[in-house]
N, C-alpha and C. Protein backbone atom coordinates (compact mmCIF):
# COMPACT_ATOMS: atom_id res chain seq x y z
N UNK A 1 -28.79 1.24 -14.91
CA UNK A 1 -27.67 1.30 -15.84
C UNK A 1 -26.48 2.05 -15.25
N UNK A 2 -26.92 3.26 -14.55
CA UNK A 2 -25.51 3.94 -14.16
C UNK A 2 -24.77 3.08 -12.89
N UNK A 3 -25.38 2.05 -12.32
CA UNK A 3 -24.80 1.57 -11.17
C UNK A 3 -24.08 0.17 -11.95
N UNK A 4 -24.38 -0.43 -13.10
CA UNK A 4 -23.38 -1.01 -13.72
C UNK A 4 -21.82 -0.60 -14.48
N UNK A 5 -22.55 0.92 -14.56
CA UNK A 5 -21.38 1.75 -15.54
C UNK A 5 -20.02 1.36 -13.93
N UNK A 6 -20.58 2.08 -13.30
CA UNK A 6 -20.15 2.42 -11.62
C UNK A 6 -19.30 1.11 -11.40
N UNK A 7 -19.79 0.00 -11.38
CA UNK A 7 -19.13 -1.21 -11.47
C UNK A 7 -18.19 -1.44 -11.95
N UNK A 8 -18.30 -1.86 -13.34
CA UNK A 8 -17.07 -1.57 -14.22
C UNK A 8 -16.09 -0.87 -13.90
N UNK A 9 -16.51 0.95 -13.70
CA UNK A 9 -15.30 1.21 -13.10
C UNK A 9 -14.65 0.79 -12.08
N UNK A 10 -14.97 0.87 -10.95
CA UNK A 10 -14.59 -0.03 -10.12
C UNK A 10 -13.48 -0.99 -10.35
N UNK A 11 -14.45 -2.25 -10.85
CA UNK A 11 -13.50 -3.23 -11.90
C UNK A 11 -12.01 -3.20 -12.36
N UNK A 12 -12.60 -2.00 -13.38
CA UNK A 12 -11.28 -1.64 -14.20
C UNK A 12 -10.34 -0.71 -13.35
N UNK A 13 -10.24 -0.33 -12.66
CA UNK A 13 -9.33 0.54 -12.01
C UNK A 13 -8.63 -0.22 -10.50
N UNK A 14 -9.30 -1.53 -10.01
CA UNK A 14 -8.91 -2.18 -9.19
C UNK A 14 -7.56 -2.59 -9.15
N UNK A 15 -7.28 -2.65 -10.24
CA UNK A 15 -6.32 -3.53 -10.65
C UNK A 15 -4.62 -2.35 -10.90
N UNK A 16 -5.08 -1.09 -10.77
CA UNK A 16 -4.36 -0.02 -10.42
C UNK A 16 -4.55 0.58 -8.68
N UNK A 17 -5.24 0.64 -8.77
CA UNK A 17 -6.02 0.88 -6.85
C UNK A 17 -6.59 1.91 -7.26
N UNK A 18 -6.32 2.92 -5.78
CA UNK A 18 -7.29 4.39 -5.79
C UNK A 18 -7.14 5.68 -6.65
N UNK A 19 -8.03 5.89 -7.61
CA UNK A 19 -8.07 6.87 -8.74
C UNK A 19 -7.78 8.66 -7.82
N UNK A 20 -6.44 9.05 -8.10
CA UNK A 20 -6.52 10.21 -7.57
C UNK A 20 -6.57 11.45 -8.66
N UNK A 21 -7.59 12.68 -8.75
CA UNK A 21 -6.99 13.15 -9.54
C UNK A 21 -8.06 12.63 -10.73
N UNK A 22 -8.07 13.37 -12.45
CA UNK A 22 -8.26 12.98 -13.56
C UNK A 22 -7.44 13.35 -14.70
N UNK A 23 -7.62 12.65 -15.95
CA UNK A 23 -6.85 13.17 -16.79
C UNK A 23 -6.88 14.43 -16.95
N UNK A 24 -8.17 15.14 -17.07
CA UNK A 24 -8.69 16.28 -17.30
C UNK A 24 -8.32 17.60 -16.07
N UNK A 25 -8.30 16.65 -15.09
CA UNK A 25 -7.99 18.37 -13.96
C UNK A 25 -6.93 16.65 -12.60
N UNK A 26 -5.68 17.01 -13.05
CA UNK A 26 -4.81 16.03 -11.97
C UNK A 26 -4.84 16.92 -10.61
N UNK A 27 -4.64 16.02 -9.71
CA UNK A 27 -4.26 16.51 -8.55
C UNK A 27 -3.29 17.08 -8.36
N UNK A 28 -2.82 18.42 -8.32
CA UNK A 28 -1.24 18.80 -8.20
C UNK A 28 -0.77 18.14 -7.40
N UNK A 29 -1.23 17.75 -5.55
CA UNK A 29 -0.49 17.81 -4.65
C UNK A 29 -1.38 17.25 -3.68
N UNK A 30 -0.80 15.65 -3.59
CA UNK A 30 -1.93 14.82 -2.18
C UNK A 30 -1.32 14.26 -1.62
N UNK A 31 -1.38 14.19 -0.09
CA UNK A 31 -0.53 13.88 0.64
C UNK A 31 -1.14 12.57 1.54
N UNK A 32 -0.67 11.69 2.05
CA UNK A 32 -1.30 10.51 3.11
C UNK A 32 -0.30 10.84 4.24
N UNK A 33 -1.01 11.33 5.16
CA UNK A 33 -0.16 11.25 6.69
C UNK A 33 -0.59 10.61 7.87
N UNK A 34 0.24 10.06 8.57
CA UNK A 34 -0.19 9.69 9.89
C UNK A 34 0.98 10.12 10.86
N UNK A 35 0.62 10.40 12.21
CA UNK A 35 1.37 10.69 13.43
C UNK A 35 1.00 9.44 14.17
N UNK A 36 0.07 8.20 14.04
CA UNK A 36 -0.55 7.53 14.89
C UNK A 36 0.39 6.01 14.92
N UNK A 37 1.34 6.02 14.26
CA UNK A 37 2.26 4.89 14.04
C UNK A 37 3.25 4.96 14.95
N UNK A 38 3.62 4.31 15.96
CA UNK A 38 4.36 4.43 17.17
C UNK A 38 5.74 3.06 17.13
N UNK A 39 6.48 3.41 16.67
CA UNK A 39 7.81 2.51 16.81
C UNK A 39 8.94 2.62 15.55
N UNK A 40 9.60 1.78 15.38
CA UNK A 40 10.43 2.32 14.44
C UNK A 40 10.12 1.56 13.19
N UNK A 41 10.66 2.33 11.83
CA UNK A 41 10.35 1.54 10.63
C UNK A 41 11.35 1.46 9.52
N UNK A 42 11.43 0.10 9.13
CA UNK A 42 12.66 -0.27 8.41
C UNK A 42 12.51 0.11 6.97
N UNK A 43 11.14 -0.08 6.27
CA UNK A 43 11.17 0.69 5.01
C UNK A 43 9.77 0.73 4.93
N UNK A 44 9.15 1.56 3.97
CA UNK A 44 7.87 1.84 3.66
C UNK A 44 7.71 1.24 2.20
N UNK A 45 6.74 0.59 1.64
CA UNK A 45 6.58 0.47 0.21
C UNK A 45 5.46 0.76 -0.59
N UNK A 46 5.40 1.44 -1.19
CA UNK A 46 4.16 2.47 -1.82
C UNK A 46 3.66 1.30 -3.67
N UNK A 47 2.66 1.14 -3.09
CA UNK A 47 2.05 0.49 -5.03
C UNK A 47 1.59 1.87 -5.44
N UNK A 48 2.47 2.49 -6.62
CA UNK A 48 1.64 3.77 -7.40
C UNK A 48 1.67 3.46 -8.81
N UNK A 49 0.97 4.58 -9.08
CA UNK A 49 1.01 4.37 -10.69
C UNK A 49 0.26 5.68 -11.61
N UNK A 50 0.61 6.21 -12.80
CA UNK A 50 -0.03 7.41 -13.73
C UNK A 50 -0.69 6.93 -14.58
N UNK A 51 -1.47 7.76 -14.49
CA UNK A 51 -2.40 7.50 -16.01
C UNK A 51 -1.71 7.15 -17.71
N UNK A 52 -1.97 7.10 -18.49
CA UNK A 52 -0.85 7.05 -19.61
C UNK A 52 -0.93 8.36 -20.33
N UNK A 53 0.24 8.50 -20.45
CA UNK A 53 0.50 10.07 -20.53
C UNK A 53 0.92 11.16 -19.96
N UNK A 54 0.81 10.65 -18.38
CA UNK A 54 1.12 11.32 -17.43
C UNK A 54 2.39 11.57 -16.70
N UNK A 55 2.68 12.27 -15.99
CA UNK A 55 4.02 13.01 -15.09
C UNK A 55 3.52 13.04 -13.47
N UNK A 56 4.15 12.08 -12.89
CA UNK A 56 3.81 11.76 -11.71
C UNK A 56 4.52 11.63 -10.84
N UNK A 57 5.22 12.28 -9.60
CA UNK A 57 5.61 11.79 -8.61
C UNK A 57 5.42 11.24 -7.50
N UNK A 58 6.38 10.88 -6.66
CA UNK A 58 6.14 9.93 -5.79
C UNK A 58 7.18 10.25 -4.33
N UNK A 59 6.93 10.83 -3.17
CA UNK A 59 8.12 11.12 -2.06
C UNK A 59 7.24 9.97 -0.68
N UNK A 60 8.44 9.39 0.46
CA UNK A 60 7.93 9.30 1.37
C UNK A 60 8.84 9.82 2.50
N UNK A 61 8.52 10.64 3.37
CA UNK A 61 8.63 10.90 4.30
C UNK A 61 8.75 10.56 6.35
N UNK A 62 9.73 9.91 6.42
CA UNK A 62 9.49 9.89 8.11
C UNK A 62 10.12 10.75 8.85
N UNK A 63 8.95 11.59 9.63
CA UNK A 63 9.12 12.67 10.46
C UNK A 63 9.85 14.26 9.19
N UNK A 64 10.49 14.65 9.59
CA UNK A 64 11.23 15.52 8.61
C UNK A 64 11.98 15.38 7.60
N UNK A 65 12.52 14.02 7.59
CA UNK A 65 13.71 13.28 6.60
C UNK A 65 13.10 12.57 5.58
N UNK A 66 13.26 13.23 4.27
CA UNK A 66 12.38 12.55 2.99
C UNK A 66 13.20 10.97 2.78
N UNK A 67 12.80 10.29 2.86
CA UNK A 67 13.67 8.46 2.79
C UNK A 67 14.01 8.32 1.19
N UNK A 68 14.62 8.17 0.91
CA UNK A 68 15.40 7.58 -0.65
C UNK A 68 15.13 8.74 -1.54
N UNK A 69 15.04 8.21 -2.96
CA UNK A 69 14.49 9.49 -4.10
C UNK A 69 13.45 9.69 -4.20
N UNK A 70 13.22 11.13 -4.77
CA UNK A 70 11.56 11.29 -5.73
C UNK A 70 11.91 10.00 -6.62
N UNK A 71 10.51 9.36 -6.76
CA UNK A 71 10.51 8.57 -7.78
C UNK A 71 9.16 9.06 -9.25
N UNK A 72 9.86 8.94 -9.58
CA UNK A 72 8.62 9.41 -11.17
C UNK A 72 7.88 8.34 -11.54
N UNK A 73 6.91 8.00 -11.24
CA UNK A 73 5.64 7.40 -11.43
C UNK A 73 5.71 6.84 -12.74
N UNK A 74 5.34 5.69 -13.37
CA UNK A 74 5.12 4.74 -14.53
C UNK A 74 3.66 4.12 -14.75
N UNK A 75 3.60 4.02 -16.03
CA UNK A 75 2.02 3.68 -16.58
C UNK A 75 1.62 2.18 -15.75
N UNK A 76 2.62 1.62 -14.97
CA UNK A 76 2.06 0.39 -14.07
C UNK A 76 2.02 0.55 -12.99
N UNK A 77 1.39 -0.47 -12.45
CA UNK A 77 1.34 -0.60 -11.11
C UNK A 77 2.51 -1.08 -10.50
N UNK A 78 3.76 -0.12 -9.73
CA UNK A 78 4.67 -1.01 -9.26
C UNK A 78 4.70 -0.50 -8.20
N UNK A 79 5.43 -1.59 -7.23
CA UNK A 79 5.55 -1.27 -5.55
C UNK A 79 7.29 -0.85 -5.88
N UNK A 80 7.61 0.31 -5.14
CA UNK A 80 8.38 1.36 -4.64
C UNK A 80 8.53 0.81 -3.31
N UNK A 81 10.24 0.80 -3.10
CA UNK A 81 10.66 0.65 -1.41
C UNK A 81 11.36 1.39 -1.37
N UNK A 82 10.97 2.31 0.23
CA UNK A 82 11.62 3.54 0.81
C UNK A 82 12.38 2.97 1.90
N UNK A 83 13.43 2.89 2.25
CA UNK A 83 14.35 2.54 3.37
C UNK A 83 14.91 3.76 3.57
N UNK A 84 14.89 3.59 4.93
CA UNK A 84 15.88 4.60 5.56
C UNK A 84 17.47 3.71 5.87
N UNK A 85 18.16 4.70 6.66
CA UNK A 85 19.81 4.04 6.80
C UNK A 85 19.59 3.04 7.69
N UNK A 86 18.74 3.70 8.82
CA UNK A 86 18.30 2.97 9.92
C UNK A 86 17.16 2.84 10.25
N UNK A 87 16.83 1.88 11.35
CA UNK A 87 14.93 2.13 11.34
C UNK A 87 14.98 3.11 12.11
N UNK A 88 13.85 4.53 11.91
CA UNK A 88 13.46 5.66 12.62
C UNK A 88 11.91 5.53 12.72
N UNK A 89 11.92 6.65 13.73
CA UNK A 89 10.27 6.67 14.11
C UNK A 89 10.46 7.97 13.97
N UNK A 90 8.56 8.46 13.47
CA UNK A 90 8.28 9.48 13.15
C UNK A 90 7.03 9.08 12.49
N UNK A 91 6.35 10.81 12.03
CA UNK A 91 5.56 10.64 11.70
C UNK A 91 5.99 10.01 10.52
N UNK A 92 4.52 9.27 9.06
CA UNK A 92 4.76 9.13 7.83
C UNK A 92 4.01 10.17 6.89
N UNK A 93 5.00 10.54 5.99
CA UNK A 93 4.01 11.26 5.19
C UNK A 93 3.91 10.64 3.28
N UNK A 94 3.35 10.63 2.78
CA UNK A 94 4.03 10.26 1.42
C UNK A 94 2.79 10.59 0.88
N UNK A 95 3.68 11.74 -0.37
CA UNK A 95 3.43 12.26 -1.34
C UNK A 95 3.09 12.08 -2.50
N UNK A 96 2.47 12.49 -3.18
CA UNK A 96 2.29 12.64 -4.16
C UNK A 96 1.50 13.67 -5.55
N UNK A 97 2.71 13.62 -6.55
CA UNK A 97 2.23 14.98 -7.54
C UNK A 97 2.33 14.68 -8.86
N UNK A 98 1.44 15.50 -9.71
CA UNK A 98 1.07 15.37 -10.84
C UNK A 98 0.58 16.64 -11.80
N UNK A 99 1.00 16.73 -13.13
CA UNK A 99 1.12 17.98 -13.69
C UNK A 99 0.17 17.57 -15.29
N UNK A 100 0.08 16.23 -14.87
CA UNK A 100 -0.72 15.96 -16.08
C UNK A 100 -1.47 14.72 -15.97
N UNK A 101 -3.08 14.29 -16.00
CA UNK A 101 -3.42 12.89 -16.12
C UNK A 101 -3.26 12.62 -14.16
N UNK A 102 -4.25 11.53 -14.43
CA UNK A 102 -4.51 11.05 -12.74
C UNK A 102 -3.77 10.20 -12.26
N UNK A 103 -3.27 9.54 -10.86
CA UNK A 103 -2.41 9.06 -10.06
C UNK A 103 -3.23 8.25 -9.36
N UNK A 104 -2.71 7.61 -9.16
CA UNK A 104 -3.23 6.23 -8.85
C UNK A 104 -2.33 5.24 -7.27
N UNK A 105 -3.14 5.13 -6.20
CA UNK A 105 -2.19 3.99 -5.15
C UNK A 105 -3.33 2.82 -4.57
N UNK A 106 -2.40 2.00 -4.76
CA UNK A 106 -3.03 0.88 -4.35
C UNK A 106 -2.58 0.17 -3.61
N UNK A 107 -1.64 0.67 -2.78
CA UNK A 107 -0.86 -0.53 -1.64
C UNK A 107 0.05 0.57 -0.57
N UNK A 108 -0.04 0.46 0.47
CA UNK A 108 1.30 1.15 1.39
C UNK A 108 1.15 -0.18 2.39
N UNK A 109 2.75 -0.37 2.61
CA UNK A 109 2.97 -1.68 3.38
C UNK A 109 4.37 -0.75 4.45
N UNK A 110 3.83 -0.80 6.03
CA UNK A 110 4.82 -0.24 6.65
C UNK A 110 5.38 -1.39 7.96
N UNK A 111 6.81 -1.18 7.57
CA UNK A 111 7.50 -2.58 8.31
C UNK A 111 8.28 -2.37 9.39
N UNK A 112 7.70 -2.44 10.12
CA UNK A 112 7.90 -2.37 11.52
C UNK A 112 9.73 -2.71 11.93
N UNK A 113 10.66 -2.15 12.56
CA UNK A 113 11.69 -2.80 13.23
C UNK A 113 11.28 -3.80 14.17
N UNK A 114 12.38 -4.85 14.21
CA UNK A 114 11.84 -5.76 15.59
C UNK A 114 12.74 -6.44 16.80
């Protein structure tokens, strides 16, 4: 029985992506980084999303220079595009915070200059 419960969740949360965080105790502060991405990049696009109820942000980062706005997180699943002015290389970092209820990503798409 508990490996059907397990399922379901699964299931039901697919469709938001990866559960970060709970309603009950959110993640203040989680970060995804890599240094291992080597060339330049024209924009980054993040699928996030909050729990309902929740206060959620959203930053991405190449190298030291945060790319576009904080964006405040919404009860859907939407893809967010970070462009820079130009394509830069650097590391990526992108953020994310929450002060209430869990956070949720289900997509990073990084686009290469060419």
């Amino acid at each position: 029985r508990v490996d059907r419960r397990q399922r379901q969740m699964c299931i039901r949360d697919s469709a938001k992506g990866i559960q970060i965080g709970s309603g009950s105790k959110p993640e203040a502060d989680f970060t995804l980084t890599t240094a291992n991405y080597s060339g330049k990049i024209t924009s980054i696009k993040v699928n996030a999303s909050i729990g309902s109820g929740g206060d959620g942000k959203l930053t991405v980062k190449i190298g030291d220079t945060q790319i576009g706005e904080t964006i405040t997180l919404t009860t859907t699943a939407t893809t967010y595009t970070f462009t820079p002015a130009s394509p830069v290389a650097g590391s990526i970092t992108i953020g994310l915070s929450a002060t209430a209820k869990a956070m949720y990503i289900k997509s990073v798409d990084i686009n290469p200059a060419e």
